[in-house]
C-alpha atoms as a PDB file:
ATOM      1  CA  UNK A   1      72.138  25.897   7.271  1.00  0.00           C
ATOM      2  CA  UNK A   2      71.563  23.682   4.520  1.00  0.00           C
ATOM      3  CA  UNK A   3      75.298  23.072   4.034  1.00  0.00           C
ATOM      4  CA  UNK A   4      75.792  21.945   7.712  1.00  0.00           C
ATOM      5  CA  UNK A   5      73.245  19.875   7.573  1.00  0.00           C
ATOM      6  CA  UNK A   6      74.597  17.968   4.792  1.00  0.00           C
ATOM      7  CA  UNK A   7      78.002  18.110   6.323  1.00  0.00           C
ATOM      8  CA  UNK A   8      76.019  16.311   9.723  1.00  0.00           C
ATOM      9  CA  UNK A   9      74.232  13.544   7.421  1.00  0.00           C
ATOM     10  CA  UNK A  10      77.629  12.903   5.882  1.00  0.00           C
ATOM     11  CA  UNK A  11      79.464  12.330   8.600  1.00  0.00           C
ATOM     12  CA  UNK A  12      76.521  10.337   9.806  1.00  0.00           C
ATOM     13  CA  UNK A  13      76.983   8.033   6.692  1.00  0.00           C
ATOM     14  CA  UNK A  14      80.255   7.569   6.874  1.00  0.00           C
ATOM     15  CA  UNK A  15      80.262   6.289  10.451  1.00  0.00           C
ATOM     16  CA  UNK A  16      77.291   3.889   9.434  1.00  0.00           C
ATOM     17  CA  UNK A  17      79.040   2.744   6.536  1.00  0.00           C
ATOM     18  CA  UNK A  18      82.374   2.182   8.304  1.00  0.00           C
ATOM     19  CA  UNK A  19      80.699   0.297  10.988  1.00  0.00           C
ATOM     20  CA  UNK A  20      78.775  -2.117   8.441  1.00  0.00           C
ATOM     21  CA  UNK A  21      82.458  -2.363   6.862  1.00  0.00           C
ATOM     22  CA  UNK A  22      83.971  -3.813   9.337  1.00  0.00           C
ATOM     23  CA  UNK A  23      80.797  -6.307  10.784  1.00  0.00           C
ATOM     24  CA  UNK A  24      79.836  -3.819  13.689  1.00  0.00           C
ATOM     25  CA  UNK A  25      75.758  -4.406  12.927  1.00  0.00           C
ATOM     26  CA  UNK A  26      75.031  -2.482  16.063  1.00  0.00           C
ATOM     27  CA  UNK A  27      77.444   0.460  15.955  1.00  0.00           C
ATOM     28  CA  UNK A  28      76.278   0.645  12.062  1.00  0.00           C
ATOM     29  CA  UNK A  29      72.217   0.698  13.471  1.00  0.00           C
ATOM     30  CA  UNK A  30      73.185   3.567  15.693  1.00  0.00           C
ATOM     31  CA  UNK A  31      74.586   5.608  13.058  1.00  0.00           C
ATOM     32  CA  UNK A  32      71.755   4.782  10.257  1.00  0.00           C
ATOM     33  CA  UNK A  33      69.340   6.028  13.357  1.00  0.00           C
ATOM     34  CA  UNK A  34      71.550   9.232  13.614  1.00  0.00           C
ATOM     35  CA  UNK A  35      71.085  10.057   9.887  1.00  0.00           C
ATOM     36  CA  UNK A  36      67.791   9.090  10.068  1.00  0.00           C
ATOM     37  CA  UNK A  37      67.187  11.922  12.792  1.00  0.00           C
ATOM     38  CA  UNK A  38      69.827  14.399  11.150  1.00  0.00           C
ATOM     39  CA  UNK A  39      67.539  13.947   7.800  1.00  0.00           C
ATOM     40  CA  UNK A  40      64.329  14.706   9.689  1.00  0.00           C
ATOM     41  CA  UNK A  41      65.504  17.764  11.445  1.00  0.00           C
ATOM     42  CA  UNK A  42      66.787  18.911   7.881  1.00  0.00           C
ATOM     43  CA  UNK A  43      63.410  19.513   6.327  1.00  0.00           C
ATOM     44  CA  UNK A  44      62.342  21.663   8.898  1.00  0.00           C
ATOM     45  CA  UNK A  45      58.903  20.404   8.690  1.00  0.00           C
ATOM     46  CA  UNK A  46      57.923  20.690  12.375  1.00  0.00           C
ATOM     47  CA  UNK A  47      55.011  18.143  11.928  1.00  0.00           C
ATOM     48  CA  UNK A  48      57.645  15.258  10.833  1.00  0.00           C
ATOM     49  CA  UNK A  49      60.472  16.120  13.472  1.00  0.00           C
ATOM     50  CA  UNK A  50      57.386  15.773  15.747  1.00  0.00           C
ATOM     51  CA  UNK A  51      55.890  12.407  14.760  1.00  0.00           C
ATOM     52  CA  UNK A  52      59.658  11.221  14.344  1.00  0.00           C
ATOM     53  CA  UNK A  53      60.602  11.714  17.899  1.00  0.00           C
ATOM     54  CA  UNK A  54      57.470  10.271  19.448  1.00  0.00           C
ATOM     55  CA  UNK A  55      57.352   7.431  17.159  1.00  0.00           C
ATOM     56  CA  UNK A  56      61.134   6.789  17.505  1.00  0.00           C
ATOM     57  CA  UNK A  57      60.828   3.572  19.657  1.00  0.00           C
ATOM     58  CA  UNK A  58      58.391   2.360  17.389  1.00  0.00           C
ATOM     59  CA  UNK A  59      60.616   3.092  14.282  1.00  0.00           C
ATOM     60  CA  UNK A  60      63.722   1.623  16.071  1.00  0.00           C
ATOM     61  CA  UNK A  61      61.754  -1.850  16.397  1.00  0.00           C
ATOM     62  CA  UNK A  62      60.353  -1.752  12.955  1.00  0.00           C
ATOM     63  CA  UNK A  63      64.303  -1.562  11.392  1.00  0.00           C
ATOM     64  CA  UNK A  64      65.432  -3.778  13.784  1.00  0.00           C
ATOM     65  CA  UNK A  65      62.068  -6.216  12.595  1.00  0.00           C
ATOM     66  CA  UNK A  66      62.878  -5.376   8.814  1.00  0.00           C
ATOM     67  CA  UNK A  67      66.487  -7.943   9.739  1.00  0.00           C
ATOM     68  CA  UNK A  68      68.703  -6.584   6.828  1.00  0.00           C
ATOM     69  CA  UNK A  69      71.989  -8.144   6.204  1.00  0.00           C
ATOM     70  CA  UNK A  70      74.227  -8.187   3.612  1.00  0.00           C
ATOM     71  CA  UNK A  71      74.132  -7.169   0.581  1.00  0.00           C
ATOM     72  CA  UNK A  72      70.560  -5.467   0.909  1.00  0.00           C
ATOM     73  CA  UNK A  73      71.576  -3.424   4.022  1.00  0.00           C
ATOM     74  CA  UNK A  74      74.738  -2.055   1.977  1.00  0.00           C
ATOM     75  CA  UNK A  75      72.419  -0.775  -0.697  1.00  0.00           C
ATOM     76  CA  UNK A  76      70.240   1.037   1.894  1.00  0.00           C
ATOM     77  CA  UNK A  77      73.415   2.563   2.992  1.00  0.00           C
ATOM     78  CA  UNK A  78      74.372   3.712  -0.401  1.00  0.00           C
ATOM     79  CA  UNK A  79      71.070   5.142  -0.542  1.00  0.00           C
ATOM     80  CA  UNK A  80      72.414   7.651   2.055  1.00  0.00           C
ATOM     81  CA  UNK A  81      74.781   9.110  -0.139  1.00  0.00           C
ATOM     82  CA  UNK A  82      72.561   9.404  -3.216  1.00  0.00           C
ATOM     83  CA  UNK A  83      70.163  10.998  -1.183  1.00  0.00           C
ATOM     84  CA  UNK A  84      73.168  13.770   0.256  1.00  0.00           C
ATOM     85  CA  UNK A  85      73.884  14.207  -2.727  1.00  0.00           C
ATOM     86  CA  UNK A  86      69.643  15.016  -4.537  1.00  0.00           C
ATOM     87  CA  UNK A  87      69.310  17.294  -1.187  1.00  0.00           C
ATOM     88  CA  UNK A  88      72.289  19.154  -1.869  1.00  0.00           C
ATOM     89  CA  UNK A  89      71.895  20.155  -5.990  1.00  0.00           C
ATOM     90  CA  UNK A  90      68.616  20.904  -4.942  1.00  0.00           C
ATOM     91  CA  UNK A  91      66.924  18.000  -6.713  1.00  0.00           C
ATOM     92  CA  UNK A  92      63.378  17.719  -4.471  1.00  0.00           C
ATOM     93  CA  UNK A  93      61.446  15.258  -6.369  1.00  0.00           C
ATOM     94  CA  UNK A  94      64.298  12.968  -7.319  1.00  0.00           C
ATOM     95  CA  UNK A  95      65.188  13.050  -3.550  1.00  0.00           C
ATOM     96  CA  UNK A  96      61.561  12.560  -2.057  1.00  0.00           C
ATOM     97  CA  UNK A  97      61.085   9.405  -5.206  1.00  0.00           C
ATOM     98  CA  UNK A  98      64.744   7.911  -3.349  1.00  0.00           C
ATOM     99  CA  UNK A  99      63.306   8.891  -0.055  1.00  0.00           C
ATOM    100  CA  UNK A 100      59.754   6.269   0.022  1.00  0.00           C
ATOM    101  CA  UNK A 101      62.013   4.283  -1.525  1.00  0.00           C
ATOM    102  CA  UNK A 102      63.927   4.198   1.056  1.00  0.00           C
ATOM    103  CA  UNK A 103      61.768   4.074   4.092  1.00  0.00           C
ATOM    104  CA  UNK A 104      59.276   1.649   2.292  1.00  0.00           C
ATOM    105  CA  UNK A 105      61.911  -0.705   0.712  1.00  0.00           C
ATOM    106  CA  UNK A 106      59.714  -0.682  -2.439  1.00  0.00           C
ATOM    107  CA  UNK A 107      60.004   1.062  -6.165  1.00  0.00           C
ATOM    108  CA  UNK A 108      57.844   4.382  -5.919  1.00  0.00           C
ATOM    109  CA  UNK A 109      54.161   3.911  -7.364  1.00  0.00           C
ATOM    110  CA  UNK A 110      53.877   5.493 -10.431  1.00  0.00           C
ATOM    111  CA  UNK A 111      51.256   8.396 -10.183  1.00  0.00           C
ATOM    112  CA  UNK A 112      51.651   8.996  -6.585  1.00  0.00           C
ATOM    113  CA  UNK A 113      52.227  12.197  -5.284  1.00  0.00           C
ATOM    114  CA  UNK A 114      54.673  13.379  -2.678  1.00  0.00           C
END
């Protein structure tokens, strides 16, 4: 369900979060992969739980590449609750807007369609 779901991505943010509190980079990685995942298998789109798990080495590399720290790494976290929070009042376009701008670390174009 829906509810669990957001209960599992929680819980997923939380431990992320925790582990970027207290300087555990890699611990805090693991988690932000395990919402990452958790947030995939939510949509229930078959084709993206797909690509997600064959690409998933390739994804891994590309956040580990992208070399957040700080300050910009905390607001990517925070992102995680925001988007909880859109998925579960049932906003869909605010959440898929937060959601590029998530994954592509950019403001969403204006005019493009999700």
């Amino acid at each position: 369900s829906l509810e669990k779901n957001i209960r599992n991505l929680a819980r997923c943010a939380a431990e992320c979060q925790f582990a970027l509190d207290v300087g555990d980079r890699g611990l805090s990685f693991e988690h932000d992969s395990m919402f990452h995942t958790e947030l995939v298998r939510t949509s229930e789109n078959q084709a993206l739980i797909y690509l997600y798990e064959h690409l998933g080495a390739k994804i891994q590399q590309l956040r580990l590449n992208q070399n957040l720290y700080g300050i910009a790494l905390k607001d990517y976290t925070i992102q995680h609750e925001k988007i909880m929070s859109l998925l579960k009042d049932g906003k869909k376009e605010e959440c898929k807007v937060l959601l590029y701008e998530h994954i592509m670390h950019s403001p969403y174009p204006e005019g493009l369609v999700l």
